[in-house]
C-alpha atoms as a PDB file:
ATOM      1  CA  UNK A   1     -16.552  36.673  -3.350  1.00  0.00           C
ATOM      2  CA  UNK A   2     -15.830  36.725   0.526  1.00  0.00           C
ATOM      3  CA  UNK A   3     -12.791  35.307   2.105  1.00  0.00           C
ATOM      4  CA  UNK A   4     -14.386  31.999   3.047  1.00  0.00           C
ATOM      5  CA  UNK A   5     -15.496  31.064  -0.329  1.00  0.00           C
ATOM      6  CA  UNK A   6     -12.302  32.090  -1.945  1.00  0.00           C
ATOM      7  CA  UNK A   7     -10.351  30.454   0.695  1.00  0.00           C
ATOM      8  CA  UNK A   8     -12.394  26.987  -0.064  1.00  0.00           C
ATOM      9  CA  UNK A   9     -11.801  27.467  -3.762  1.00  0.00           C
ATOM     10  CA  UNK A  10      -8.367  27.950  -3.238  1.00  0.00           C
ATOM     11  CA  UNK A  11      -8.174  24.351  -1.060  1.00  0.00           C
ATOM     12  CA  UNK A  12     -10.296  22.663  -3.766  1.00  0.00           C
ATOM     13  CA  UNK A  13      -7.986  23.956  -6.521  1.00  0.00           C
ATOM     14  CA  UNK A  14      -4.902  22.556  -4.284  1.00  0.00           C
ATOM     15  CA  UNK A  15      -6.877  19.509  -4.035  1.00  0.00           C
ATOM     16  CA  UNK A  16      -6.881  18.634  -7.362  1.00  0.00           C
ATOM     17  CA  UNK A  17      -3.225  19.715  -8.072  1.00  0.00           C
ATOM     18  CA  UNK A  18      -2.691  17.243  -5.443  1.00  0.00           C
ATOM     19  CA  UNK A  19      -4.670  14.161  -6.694  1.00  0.00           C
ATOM     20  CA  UNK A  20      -2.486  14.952 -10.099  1.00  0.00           C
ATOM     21  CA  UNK A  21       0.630  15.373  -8.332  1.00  0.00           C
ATOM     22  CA  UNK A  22       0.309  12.139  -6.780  1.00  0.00           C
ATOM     23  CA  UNK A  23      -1.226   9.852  -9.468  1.00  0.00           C
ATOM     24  CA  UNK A  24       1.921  10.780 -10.851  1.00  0.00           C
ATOM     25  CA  UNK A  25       3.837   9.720  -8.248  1.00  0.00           C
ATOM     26  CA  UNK A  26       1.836   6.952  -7.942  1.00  0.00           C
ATOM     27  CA  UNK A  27       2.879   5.539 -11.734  1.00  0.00           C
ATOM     28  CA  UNK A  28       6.893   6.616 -10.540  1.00  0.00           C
ATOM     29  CA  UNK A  29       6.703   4.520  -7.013  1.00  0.00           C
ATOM     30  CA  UNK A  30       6.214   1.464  -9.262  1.00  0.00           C
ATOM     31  CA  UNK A  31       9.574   2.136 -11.458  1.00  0.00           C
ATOM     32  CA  UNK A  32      11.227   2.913  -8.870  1.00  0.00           C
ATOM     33  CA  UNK A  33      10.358  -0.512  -7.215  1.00  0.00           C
ATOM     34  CA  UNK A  34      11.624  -2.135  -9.962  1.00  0.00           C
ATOM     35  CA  UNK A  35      14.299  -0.076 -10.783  1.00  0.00           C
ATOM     36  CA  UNK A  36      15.892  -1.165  -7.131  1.00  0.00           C
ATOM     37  CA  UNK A  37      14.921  -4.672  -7.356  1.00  0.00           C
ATOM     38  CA  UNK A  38      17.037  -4.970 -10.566  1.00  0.00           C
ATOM     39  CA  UNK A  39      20.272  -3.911  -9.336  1.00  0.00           C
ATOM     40  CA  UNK A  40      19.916  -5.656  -5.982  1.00  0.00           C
ATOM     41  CA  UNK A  41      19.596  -8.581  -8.829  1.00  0.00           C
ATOM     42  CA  UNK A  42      15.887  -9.555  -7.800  1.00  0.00           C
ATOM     43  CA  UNK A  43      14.990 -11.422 -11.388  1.00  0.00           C
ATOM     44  CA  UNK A  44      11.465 -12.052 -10.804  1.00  0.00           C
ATOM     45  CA  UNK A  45       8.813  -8.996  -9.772  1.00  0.00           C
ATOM     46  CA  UNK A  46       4.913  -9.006  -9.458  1.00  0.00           C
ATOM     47  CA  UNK A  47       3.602  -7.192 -12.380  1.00  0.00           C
ATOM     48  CA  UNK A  48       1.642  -4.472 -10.225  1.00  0.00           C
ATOM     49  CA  UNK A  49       1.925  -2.553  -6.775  1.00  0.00           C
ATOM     50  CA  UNK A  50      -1.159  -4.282  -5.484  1.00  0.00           C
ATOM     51  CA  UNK A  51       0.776  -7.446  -5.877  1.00  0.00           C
ATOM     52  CA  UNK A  52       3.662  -6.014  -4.167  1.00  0.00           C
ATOM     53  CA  UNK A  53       1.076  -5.114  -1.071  1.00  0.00           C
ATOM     54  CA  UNK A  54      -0.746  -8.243  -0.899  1.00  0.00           C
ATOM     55  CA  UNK A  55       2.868  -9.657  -0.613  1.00  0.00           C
ATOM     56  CA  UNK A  56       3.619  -7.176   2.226  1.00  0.00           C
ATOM     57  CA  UNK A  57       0.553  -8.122   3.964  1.00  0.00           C
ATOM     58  CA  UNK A  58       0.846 -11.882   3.766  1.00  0.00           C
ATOM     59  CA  UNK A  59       4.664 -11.146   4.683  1.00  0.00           C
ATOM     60  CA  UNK A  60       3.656  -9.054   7.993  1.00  0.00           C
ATOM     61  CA  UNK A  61       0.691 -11.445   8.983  1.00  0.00           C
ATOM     62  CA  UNK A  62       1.572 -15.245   7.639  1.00  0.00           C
ATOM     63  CA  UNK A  63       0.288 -17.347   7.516  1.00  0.00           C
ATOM     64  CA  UNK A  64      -2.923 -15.673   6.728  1.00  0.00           C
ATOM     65  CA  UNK A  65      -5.936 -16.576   4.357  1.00  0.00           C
ATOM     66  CA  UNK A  66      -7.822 -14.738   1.960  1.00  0.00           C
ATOM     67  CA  UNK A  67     -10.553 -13.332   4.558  1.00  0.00           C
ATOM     68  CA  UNK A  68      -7.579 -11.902   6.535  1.00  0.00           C
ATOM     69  CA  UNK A  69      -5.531 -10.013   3.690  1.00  0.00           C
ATOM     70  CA  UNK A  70      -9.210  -8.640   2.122  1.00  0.00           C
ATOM     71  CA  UNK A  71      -9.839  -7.220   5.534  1.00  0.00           C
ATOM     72  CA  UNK A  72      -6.225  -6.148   6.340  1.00  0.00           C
ATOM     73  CA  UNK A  73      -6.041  -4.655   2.889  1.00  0.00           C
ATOM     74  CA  UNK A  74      -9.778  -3.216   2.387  1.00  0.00           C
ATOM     75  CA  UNK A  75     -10.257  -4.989  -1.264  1.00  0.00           C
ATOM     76  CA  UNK A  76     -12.346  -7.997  -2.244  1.00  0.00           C
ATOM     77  CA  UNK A  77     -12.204 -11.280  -1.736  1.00  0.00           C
ATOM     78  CA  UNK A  78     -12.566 -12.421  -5.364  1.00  0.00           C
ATOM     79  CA  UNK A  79      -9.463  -9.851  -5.910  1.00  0.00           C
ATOM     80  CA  UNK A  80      -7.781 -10.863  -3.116  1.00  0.00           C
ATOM     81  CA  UNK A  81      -8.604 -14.904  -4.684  1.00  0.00           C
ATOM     82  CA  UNK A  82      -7.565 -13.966  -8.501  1.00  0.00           C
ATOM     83  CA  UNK A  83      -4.290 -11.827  -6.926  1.00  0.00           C
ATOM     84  CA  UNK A  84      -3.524 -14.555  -5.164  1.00  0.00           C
ATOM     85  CA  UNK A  85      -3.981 -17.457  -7.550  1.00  0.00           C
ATOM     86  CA  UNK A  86      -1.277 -15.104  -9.539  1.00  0.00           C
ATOM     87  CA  UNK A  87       1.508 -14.924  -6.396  1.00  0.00           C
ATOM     88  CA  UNK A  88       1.201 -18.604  -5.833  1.00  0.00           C
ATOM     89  CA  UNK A  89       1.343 -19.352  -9.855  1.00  0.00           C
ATOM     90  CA  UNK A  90       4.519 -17.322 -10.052  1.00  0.00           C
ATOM     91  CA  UNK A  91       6.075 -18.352  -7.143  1.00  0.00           C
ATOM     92  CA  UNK A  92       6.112 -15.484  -4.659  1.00  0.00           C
ATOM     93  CA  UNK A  93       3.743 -17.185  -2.233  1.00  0.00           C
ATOM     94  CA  UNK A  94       2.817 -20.984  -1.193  1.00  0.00           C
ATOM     95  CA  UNK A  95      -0.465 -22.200   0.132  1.00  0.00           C
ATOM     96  CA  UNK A  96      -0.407 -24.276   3.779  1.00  0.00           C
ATOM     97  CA  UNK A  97      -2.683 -25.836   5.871  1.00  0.00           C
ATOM     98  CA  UNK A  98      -3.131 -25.541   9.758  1.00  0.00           C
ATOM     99  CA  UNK A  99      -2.643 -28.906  11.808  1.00  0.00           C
ATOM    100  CA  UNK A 100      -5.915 -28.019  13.718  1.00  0.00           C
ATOM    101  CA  UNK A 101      -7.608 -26.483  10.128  1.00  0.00           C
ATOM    102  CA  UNK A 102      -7.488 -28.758   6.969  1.00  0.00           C
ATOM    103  CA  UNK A 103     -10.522 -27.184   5.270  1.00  0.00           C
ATOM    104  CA  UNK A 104      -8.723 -23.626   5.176  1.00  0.00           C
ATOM    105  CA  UNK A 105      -5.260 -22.735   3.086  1.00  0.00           C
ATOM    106  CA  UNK A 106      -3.265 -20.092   4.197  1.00  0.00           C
ATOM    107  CA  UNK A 107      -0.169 -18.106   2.446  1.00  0.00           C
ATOM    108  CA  UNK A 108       2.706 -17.951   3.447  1.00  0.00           C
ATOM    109  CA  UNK A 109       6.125 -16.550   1.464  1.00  0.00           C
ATOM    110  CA  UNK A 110       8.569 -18.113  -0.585  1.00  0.00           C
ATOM    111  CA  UNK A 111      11.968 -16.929  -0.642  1.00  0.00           C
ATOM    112  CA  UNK A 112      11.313 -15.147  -3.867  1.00  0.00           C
ATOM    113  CA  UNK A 113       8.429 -13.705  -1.825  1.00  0.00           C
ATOM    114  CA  UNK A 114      10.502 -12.574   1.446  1.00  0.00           C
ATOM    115  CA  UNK A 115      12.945 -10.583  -1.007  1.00  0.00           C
ATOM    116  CA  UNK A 116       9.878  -8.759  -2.368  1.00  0.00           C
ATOM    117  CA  UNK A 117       8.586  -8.198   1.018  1.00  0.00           C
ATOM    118  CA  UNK A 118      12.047  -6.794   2.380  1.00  0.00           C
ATOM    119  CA  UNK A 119      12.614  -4.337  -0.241  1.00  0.00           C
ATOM    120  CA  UNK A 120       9.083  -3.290  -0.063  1.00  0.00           C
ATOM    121  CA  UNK A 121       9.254  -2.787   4.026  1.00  0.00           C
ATOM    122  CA  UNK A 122      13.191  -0.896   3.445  1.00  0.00           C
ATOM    123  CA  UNK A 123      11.326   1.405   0.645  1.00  0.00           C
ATOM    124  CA  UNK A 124       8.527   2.215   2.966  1.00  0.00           C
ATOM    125  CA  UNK A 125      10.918   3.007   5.937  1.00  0.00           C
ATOM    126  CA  UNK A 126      12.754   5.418   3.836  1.00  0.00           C
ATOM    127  CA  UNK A 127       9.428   6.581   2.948  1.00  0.00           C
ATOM    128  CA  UNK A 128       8.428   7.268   6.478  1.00  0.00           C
ATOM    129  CA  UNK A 129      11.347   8.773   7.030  1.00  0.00           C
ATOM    130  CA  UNK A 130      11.622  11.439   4.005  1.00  0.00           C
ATOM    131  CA  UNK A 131       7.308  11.599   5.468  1.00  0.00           C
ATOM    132  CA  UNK A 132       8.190  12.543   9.094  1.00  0.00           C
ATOM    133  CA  UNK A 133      11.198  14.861   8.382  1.00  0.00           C
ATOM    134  CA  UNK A 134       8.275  17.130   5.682  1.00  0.00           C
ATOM    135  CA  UNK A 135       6.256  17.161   9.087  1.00  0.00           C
ATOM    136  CA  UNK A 136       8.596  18.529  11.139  1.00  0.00           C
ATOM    137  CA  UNK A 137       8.036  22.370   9.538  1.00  0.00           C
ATOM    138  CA  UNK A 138       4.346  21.921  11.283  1.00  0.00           C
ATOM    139  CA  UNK A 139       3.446  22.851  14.952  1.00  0.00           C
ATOM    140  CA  UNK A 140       1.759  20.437  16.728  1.00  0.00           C
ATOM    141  CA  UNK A 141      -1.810  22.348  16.310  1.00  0.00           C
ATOM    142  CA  UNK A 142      -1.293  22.371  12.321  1.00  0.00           C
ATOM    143  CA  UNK A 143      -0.448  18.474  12.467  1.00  0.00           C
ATOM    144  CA  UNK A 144      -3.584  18.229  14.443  1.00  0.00           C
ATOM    145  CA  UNK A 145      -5.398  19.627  11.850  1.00  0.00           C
ATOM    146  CA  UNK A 146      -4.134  18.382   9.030  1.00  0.00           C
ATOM    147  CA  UNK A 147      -4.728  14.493  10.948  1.00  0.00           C
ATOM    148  CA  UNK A 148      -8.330  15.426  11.054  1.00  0.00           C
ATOM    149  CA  UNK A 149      -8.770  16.652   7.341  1.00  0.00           C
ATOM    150  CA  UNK A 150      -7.024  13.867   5.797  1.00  0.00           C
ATOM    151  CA  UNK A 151      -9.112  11.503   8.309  1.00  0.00           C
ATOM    152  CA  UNK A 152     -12.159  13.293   7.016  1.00  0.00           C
ATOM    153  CA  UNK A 153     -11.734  13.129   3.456  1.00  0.00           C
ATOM    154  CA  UNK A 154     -10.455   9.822   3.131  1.00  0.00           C
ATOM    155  CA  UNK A 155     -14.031   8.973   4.927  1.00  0.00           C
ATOM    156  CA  UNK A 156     -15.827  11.355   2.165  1.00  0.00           C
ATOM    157  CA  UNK A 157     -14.054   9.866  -0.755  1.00  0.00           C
ATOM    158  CA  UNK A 158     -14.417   5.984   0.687  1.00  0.00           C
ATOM    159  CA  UNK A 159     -18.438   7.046   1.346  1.00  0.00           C
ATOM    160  CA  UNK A 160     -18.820   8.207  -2.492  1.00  0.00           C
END
């Protein structure tokens, strides 16, 4: 096998470590979402991180309507509708109407909602954070090319 092929084997193999690593990580982020909300004595919690997003959207955008948090958040309209329907049923979000548009409701949050969306936008900063610091062993030519191969594949994986 030459170098080239091995070397792409080698990235494919790291690939898929990642993807584990990070669905992992991925079932952890929610725990430890609710795991902070609890001792900063937040009773009520959305049952699932897409919840928790929607609710960030709506928070960094309200009042917005369905159309705008599908786009914003690249999902469905009929998820966006039924995830929705949920928020407002359990009190994280309320439905309004524009003075100059009665035929459209848009969200907007509660109280409950803006303690959700606080925590969520304080665990994201600290996210960045921890993100950018990791980046700062890279040369600006390396970031460069690791911008365009995570730009790429997220367009493969989105196109499959």
């Amino acid at each position: 096998m030459d170098t080239e092929a091995r070397t792409k084997q080698l990235l494919y193999e790291q690939y898929i470590h990642f993807l584990h690593v990070y669905e992992g990580y991925k079932d952890m982020e929610i725990e430890h979402f609710l795991g902070i909300a609890q001792r900063e004595t937040i009773e009520k919690l959305p049952q699932n991180l897409t919840a928790v997003h929607v609710i960030d959207c709506i928070g960094r955008h309200e009042p917005i309507n369905n159309t705008g948090i599908a786009e914003a958040m690249n999902l469905s309209k009929a998820s966006i509708t039924k995830i929705g329907s949920k928020l407002l049923e359990e009190g994280f979000v309320k439905r309004a109407q524009m003075n100059d548009n009665k035929k459209e409701s848009f969200f907007r949050l509660t109280p409950q909602g803006k303690k959700i969306f606080k925590l969520h936008e304080r665990l994201h900063e600290l996210e960045a954070e921890g993100f950018y610091r990791f980046l700062d062993k890279y040369s600006d030519r390396e970031l460069k090319v690791i911008h365009k191969f995570l730009h790429d594949i997220s367009i493969d994986i989105e196109s499959r």
